[in-house]
N, C-alpha and C. Protein backbone atom coordinates (compact mmCIF):
# COMPACT_ATOMS: atom_id res chain seq x y z
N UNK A 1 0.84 -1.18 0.00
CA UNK A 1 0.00 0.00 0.00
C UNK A 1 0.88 1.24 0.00
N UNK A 2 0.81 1.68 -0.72
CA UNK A 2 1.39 2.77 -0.68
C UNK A 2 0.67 4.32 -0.58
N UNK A 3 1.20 5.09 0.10
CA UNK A 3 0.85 5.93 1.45
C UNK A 3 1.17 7.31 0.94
N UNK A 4 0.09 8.90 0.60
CA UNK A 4 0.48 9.94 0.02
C UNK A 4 1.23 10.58 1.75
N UNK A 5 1.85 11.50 1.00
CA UNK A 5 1.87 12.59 2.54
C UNK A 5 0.76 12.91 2.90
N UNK A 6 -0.55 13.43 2.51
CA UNK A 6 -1.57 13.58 3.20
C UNK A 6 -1.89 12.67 3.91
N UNK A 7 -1.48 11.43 3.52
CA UNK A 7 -2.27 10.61 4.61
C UNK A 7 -1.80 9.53 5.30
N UNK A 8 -0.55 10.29 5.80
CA UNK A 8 0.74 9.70 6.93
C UNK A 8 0.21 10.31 7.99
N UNK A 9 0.06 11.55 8.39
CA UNK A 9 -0.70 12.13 9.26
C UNK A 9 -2.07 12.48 9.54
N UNK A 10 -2.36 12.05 10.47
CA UNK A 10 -3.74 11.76 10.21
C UNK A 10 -4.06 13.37 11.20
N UNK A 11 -3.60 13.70 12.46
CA UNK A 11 -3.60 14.88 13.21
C UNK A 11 -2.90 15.03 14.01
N UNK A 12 -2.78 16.34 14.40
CA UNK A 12 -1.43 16.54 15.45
C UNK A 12 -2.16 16.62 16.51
N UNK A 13 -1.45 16.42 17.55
CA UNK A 13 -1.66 15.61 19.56
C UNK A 13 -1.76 16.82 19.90
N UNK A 14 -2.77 17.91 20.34
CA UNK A 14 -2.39 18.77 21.10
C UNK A 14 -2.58 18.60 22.91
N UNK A 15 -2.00 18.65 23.41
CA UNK A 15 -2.21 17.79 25.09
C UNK A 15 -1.12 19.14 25.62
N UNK A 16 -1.32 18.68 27.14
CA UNK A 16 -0.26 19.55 28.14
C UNK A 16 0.97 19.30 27.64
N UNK A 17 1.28 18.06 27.93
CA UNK A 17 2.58 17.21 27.49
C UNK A 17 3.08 17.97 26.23
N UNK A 18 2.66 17.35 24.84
CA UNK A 18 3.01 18.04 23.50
C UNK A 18 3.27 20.01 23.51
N UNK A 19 2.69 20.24 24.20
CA UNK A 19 2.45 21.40 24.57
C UNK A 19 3.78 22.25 25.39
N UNK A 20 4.12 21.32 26.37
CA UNK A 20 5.44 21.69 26.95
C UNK A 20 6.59 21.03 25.52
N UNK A 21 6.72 19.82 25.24
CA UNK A 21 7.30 19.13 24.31
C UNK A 21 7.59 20.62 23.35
N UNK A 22 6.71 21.16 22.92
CA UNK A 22 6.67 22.07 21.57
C UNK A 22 7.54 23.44 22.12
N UNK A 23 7.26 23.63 23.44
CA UNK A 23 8.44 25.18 23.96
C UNK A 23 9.54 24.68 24.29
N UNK A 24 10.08 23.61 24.78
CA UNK A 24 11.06 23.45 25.40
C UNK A 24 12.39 22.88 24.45
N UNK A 25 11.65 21.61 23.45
CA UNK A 25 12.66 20.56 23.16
C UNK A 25 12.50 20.76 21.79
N UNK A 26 11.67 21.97 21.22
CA UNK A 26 11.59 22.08 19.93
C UNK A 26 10.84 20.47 18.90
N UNK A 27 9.65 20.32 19.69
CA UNK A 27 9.42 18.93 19.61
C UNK A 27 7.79 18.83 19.42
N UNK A 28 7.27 18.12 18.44
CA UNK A 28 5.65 18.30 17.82
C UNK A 28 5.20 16.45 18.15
N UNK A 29 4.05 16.90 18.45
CA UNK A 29 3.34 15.73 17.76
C UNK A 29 2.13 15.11 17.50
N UNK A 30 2.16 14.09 16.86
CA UNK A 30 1.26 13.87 15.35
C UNK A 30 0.72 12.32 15.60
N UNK A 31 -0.96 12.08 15.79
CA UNK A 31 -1.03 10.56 15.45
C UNK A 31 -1.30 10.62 13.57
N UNK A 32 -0.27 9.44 13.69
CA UNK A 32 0.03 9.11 12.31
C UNK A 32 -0.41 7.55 12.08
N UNK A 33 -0.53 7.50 10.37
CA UNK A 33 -1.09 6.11 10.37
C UNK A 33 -0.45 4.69 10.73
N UNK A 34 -1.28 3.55 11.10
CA UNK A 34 -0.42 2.80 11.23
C UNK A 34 0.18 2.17 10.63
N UNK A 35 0.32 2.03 9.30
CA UNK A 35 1.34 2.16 8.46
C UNK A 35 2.49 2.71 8.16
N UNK A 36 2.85 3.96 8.38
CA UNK A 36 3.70 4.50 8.52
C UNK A 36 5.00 4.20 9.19
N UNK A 37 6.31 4.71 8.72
CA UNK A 37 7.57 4.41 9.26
C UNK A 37 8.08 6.28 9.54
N UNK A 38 9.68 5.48 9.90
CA UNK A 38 10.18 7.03 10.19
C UNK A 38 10.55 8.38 9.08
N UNK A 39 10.42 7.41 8.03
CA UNK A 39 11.14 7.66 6.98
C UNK A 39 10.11 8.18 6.43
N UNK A 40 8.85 7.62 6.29
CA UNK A 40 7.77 8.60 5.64
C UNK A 40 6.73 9.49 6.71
N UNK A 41 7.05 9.64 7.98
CA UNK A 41 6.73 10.49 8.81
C UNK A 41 7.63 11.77 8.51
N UNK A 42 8.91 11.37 8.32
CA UNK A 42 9.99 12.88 8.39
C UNK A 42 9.77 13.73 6.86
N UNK A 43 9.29 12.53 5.96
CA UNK A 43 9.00 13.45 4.13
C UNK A 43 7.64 14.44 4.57
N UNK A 44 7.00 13.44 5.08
CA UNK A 44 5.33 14.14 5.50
C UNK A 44 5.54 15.40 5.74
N UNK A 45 6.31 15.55 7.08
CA UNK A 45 6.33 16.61 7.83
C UNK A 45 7.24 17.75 6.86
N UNK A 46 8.30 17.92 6.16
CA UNK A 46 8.99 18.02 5.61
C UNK A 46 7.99 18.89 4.47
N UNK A 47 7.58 17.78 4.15
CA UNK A 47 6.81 18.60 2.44
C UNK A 47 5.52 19.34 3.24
N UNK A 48 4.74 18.96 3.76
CA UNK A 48 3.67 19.49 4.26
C UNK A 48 3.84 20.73 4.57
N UNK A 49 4.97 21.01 5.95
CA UNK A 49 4.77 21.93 6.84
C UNK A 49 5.69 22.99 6.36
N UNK A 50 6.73 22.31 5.17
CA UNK A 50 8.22 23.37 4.68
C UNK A 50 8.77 23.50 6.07
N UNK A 51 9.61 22.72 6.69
CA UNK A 51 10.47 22.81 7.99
C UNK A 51 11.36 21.57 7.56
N UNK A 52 12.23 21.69 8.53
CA UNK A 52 13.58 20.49 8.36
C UNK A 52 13.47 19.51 9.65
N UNK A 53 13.46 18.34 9.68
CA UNK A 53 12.76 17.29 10.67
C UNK A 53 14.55 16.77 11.12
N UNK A 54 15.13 17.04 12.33
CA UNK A 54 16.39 16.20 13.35
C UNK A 54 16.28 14.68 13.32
N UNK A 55 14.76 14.46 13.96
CA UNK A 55 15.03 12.96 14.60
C UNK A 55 13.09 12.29 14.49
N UNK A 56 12.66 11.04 14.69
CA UNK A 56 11.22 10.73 14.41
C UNK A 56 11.19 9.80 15.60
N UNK A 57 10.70 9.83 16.54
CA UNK A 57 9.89 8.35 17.68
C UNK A 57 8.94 8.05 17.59
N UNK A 58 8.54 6.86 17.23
CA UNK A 58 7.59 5.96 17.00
C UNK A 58 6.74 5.12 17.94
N UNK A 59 5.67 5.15 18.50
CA UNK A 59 5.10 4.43 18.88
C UNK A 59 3.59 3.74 18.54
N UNK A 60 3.80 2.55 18.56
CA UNK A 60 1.91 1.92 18.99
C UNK A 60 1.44 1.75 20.41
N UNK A 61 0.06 2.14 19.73
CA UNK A 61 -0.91 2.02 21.01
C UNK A 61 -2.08 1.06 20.28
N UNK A 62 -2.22 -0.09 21.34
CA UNK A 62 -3.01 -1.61 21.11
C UNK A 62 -4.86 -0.74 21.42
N UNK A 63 -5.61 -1.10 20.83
CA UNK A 63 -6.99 -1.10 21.13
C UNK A 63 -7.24 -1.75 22.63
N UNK A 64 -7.89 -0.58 23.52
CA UNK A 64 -8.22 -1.49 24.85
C UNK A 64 -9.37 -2.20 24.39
N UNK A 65 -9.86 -3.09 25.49
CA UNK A 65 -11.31 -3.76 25.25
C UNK A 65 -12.24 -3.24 25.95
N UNK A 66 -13.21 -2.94 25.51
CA UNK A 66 -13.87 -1.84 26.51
C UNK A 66 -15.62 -2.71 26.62
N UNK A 67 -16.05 -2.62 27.59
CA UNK A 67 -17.46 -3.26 27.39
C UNK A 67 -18.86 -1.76 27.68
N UNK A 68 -19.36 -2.07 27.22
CA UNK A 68 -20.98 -1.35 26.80
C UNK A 68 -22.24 -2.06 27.32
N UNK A 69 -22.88 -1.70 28.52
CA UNK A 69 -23.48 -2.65 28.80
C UNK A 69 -22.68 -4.26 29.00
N UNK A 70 -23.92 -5.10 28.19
CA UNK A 70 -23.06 -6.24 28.68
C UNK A 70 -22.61 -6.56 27.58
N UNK A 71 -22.20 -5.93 26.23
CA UNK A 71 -21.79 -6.12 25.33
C UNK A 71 -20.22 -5.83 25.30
N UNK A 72 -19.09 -6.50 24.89
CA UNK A 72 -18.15 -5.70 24.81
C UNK A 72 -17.17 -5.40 23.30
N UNK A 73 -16.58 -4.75 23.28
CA UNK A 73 -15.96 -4.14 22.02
C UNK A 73 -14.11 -3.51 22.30
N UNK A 74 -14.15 -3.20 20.95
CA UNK A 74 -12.51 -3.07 21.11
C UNK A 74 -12.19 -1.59 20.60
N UNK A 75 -11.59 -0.84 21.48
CA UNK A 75 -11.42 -0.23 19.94
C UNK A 75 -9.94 0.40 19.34
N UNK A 76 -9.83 1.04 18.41
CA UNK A 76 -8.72 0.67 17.38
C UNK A 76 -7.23 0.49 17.60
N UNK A 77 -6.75 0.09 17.33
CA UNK A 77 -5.04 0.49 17.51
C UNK A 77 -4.52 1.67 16.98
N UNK A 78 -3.71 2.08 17.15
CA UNK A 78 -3.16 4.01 16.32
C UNK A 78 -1.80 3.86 16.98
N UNK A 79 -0.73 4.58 16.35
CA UNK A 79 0.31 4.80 16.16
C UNK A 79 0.35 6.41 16.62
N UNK A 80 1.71 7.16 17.09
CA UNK A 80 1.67 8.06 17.27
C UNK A 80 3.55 8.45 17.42
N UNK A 81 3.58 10.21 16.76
CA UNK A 81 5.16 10.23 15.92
C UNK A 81 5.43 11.64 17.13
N UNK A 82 6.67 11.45 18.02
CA UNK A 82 6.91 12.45 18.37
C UNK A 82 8.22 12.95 16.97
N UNK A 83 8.04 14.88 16.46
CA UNK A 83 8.87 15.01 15.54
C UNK A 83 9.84 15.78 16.02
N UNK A 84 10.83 15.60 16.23
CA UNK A 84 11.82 16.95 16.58
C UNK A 84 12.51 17.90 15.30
N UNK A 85 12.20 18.96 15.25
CA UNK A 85 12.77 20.08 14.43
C UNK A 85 13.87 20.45 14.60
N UNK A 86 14.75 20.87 13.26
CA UNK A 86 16.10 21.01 13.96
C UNK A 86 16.01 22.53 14.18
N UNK A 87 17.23 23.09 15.09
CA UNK A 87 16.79 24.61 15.89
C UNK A 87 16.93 25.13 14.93
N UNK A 88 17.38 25.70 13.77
CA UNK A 88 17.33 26.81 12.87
C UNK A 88 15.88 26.35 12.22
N UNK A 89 15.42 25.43 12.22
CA UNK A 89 13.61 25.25 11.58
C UNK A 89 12.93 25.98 12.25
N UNK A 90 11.81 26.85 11.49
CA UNK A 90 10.47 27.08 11.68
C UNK A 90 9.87 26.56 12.64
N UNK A 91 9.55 26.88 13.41
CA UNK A 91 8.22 25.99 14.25
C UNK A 91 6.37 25.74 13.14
N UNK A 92 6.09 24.98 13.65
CA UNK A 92 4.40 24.52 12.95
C UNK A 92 3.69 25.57 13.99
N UNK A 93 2.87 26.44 13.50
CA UNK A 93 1.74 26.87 14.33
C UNK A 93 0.36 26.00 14.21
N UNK A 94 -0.05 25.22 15.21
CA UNK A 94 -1.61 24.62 14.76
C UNK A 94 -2.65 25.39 14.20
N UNK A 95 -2.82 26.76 15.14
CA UNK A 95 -3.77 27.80 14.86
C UNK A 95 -2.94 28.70 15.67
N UNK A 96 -3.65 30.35 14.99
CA UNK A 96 -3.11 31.37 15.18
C UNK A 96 -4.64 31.93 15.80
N UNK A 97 -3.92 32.42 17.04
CA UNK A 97 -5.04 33.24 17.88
C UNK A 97 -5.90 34.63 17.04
C-alpha cells in the first residue's frame, strides 16, 4: 500500500505534554497512520509543513477492550510520531489566535 503525505498524518496531539514538548525541546506531535515508518513520517512533515525534521519516535498504542453494557468491544489500535525540528527550523503553528 502505498501511502500519500496527506495521509501519513492523520492529526497533530495537542495535550499539556506536547504542549510543553513544543516550547522546550523544539518537539511536535502527530497521530500518524499505522502504516507509517520514520522515513515517511519525516517526508510528511517536511513537504507538508516546509520545515527540516532532526530525529522521528515511533510508537503503537493496542486497542483497549472496553465493554458497553453487557456487550463488549474493542477499539482501534493508532500509532503516534513524536517530531523533533532542527533549531534553525520554523516551528508549525496549529492555529493562530
Amino acid at each position: 500500500m502505498k501511502l500519500e503525505y496527506t495521509d501519513v498524518i492523520v492529526a497533530p496531539m495537542i495535550t499539556e505534554k506536547s504542549s510543553e514538548l513544543k516550547d522546550t525541546l523544539h518537539s511536535l506531535c502527530f497521530k500518524v497512520h499505522r502504516n507509517s515508518n520514520k522515513l515517511l513520517v519525516k517526508e510528511a512533515v517536511e513537504k507538508l509543513f516546509n520545515t527540516k525534521v532532526e530525529s522521528v519516535r515511533l510508537m503503537n498504542y493496542y486497542g483497549k477492550e472496553k465493554k458497553y453494557g453487557r456487550f463488549t468491544g474493542r477499539r482501534s489500535s493508532w500509532k503516534k510520531a513524536y517530531v523533533k525540528l532542527q533549531k534553525d527550523a520554523k516551528m508549525i503553528e496549529y492555529f493562530e489566535v
